[in-house]
C-alpha atoms as a PDB file:
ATOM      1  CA  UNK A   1     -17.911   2.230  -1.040  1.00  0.00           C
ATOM      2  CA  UNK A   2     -19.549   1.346  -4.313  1.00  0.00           C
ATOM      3  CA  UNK A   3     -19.475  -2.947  -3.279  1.00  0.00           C
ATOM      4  CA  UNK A   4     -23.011  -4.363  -3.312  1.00  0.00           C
ATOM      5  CA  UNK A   5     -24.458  -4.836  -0.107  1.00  0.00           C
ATOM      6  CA  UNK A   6     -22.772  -8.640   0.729  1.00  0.00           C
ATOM      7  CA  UNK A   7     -19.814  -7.718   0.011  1.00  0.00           C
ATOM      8  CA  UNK A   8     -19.821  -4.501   1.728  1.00  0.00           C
ATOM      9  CA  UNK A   9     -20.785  -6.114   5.256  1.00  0.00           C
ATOM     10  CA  UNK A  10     -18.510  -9.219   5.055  1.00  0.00           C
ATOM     11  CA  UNK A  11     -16.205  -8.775   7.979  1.00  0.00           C
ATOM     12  CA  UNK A  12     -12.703  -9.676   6.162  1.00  0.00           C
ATOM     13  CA  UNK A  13     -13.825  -7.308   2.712  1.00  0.00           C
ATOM     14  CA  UNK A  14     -14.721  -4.656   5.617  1.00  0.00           C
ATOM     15  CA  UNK A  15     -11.597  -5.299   7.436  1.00  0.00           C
ATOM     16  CA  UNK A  16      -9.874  -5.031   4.318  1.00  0.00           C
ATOM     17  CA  UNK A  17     -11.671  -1.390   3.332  1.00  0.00           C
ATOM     18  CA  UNK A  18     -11.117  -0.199   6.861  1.00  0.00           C
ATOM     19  CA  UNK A  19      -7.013  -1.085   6.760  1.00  0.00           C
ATOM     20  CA  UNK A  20      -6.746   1.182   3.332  1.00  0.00           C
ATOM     21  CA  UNK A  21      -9.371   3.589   4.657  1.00  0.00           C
ATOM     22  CA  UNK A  22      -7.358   4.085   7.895  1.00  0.00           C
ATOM     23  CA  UNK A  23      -3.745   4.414   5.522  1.00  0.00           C
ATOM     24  CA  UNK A  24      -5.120   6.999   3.191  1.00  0.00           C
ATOM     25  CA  UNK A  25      -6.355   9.221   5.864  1.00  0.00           C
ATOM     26  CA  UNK A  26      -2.630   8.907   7.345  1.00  0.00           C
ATOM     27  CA  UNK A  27      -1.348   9.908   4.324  1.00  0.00           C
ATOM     28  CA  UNK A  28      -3.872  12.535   3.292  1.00  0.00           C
ATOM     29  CA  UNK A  29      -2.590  14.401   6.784  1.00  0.00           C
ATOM     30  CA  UNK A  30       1.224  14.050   6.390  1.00  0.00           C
ATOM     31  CA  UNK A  31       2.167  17.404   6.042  1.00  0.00           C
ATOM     32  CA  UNK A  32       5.043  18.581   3.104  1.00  0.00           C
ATOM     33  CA  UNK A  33       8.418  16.945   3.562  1.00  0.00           C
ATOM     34  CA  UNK A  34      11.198  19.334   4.193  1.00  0.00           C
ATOM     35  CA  UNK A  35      13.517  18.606   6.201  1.00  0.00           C
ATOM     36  CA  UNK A  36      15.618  15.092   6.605  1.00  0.00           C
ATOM     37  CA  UNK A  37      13.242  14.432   9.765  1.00  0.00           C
ATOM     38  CA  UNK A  38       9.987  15.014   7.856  1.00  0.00           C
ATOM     39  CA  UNK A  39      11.114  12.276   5.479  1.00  0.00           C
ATOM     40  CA  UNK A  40      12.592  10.147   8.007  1.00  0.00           C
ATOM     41  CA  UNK A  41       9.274  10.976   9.420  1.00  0.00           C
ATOM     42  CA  UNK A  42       7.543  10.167   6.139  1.00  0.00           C
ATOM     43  CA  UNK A  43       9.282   6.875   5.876  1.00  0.00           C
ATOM     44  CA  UNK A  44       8.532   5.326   8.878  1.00  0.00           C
ATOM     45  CA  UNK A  45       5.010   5.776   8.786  1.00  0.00           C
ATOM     46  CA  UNK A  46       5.714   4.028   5.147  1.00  0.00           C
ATOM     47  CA  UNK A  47       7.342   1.169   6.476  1.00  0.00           C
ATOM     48  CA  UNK A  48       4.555   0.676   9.339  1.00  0.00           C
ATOM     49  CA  UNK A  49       1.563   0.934   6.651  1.00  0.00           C
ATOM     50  CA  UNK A  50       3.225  -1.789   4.388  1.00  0.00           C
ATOM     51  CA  UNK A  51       3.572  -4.427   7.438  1.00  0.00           C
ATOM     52  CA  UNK A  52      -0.087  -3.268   8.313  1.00  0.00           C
ATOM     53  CA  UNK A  53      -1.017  -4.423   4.701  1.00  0.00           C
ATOM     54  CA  UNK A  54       0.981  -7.356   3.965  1.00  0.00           C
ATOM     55  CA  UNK A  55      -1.896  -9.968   4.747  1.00  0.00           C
ATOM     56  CA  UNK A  56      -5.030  -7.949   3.111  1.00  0.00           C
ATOM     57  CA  UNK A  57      -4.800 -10.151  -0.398  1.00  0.00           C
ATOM     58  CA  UNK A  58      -5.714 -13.307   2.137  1.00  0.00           C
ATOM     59  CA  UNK A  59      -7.796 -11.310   3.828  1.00  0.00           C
ATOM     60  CA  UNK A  60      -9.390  -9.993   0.771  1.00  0.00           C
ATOM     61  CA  UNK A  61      -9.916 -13.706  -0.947  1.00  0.00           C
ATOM     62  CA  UNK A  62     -11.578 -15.164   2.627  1.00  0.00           C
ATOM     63  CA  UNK A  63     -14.155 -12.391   2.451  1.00  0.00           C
ATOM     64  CA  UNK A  64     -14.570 -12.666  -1.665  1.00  0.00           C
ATOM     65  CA  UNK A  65     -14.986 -16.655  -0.926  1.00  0.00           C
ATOM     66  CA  UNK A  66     -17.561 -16.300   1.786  1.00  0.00           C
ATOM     67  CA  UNK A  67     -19.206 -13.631  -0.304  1.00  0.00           C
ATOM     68  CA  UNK A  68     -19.710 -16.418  -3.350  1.00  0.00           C
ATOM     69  CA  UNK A  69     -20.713 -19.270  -0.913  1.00  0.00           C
ATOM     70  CA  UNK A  70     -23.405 -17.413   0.314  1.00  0.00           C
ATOM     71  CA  UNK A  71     -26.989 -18.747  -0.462  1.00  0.00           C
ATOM     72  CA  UNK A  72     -28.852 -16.140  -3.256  1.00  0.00           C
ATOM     73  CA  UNK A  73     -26.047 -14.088  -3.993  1.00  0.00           C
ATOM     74  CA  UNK A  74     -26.294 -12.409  -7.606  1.00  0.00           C
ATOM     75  CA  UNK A  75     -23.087 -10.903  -8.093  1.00  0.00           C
ATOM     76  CA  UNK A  76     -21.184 -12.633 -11.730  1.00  0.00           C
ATOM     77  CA  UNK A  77     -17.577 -13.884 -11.378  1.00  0.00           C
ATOM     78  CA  UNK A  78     -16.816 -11.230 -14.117  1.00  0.00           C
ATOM     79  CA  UNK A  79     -17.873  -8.940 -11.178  1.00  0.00           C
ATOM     80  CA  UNK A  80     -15.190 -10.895  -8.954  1.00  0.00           C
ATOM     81  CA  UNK A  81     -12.993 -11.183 -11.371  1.00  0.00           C
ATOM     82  CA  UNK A  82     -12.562  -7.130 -12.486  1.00  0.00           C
ATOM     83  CA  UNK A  83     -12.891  -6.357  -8.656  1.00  0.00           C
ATOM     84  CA  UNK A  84     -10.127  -8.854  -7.591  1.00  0.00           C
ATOM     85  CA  UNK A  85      -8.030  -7.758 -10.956  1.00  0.00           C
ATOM     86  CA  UNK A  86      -8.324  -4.061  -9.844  1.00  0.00           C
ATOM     87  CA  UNK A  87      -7.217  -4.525  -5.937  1.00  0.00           C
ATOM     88  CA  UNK A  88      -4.655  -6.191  -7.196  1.00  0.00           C
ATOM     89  CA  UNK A  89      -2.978  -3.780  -9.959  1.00  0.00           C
ATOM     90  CA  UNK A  90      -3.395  -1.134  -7.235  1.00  0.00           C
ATOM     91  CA  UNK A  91      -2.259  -3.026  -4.428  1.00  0.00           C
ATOM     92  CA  UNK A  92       1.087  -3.608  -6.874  1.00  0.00           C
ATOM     93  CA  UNK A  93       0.884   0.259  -7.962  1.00  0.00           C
ATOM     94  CA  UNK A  94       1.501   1.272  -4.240  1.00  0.00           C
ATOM     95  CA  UNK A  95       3.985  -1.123  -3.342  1.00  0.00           C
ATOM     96  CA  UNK A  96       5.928  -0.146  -6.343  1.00  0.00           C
ATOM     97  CA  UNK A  97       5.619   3.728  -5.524  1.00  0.00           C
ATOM     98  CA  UNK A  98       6.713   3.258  -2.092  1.00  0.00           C
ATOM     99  CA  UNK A  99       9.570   0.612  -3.187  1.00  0.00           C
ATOM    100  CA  UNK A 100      10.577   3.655  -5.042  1.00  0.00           C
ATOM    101  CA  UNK A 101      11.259   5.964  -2.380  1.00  0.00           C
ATOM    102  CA  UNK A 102      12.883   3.474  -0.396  1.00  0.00           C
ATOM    103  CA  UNK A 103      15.446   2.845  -3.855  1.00  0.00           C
ATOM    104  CA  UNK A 104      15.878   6.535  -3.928  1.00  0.00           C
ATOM    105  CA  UNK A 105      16.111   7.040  -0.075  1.00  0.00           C
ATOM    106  CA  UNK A 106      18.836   4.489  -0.058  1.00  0.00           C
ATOM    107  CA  UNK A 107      20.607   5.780  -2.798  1.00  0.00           C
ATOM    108  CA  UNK A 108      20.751   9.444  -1.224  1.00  0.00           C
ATOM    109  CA  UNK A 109      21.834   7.850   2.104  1.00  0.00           C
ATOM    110  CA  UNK A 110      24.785   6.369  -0.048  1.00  0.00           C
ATOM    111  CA  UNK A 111      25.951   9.482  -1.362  1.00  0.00           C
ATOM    112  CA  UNK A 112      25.443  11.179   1.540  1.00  0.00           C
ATOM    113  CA  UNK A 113      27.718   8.880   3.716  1.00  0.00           C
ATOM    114  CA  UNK A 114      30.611   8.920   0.569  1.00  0.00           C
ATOM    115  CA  UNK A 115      30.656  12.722   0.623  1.00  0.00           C
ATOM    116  CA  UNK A 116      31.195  11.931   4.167  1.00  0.00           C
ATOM    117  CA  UNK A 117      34.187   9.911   3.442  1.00  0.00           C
ATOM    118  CA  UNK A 118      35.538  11.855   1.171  1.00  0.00           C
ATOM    119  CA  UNK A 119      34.401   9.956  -2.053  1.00  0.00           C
ATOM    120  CA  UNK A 120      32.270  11.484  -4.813  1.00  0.00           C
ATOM    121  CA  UNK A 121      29.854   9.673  -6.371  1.00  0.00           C
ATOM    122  CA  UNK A 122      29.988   9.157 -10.005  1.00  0.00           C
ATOM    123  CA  UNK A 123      33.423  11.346  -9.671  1.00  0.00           C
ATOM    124  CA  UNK A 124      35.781  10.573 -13.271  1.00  0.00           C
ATOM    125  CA  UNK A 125      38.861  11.791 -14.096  1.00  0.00           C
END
């Protein structure tokens, strides 16, 4: 929302802007997990917003090229440079907090299905 005016109209930055626009307000609405279904719920919508995002880095450097080819643009690669240095970092911060979830969701599943079975987990003598 802050881009200069290029970048902001450039169809792949927009389409970018518009795929995390679009997952935030999914997120903002989903209401507080508590029950197994809510974050079954939870994690599919998750999974479908990471496979939505997986290409927006390409995406991201068409529109960023295009934006520097353009005749009488006065944007500084330092400007590039921090901008494509900060979608990255958070681009990695998200993954990393959902990969979480899915390490932890796993690991619950695991227990769940020993207790199940009749093992404890982490049970010693």
């Amino acid at each position: 929302q802050t881009l200069p005016f290029l970048m902001g109209v450039n169809p792949y930055i927009n389409d970018v802007y518009y795929i995390y626009w679009d997952a935030f307000q999914a997120l903002r609405q989903v209401p507080a997990i508590e029950t197994r279904a809510d974050e079954e719920e939870f994690s599919d919508l998750c999974d479908y917003l990471l496979e939505k995002n997986k290409n927006q880095l390409q995406i991201l450097a068409k529109g960023l090229a295009e934006v520097r080819a353009s005749p009488g643009v006065r944007v500084s690669a330092a400007f590039f440079d921090n901008f494509l240095d900060s979608f990255i970092r958070d681009a990695m911060i998200r993954r990393l907090l959902i990969s979480n979830h899915f390490v932890a969701r796993q690991a619950f599943k695991l227990r769940q299905q020993q207790r199940k079975g009749g093992k404890e987990v982490g049970g010693g003598a």
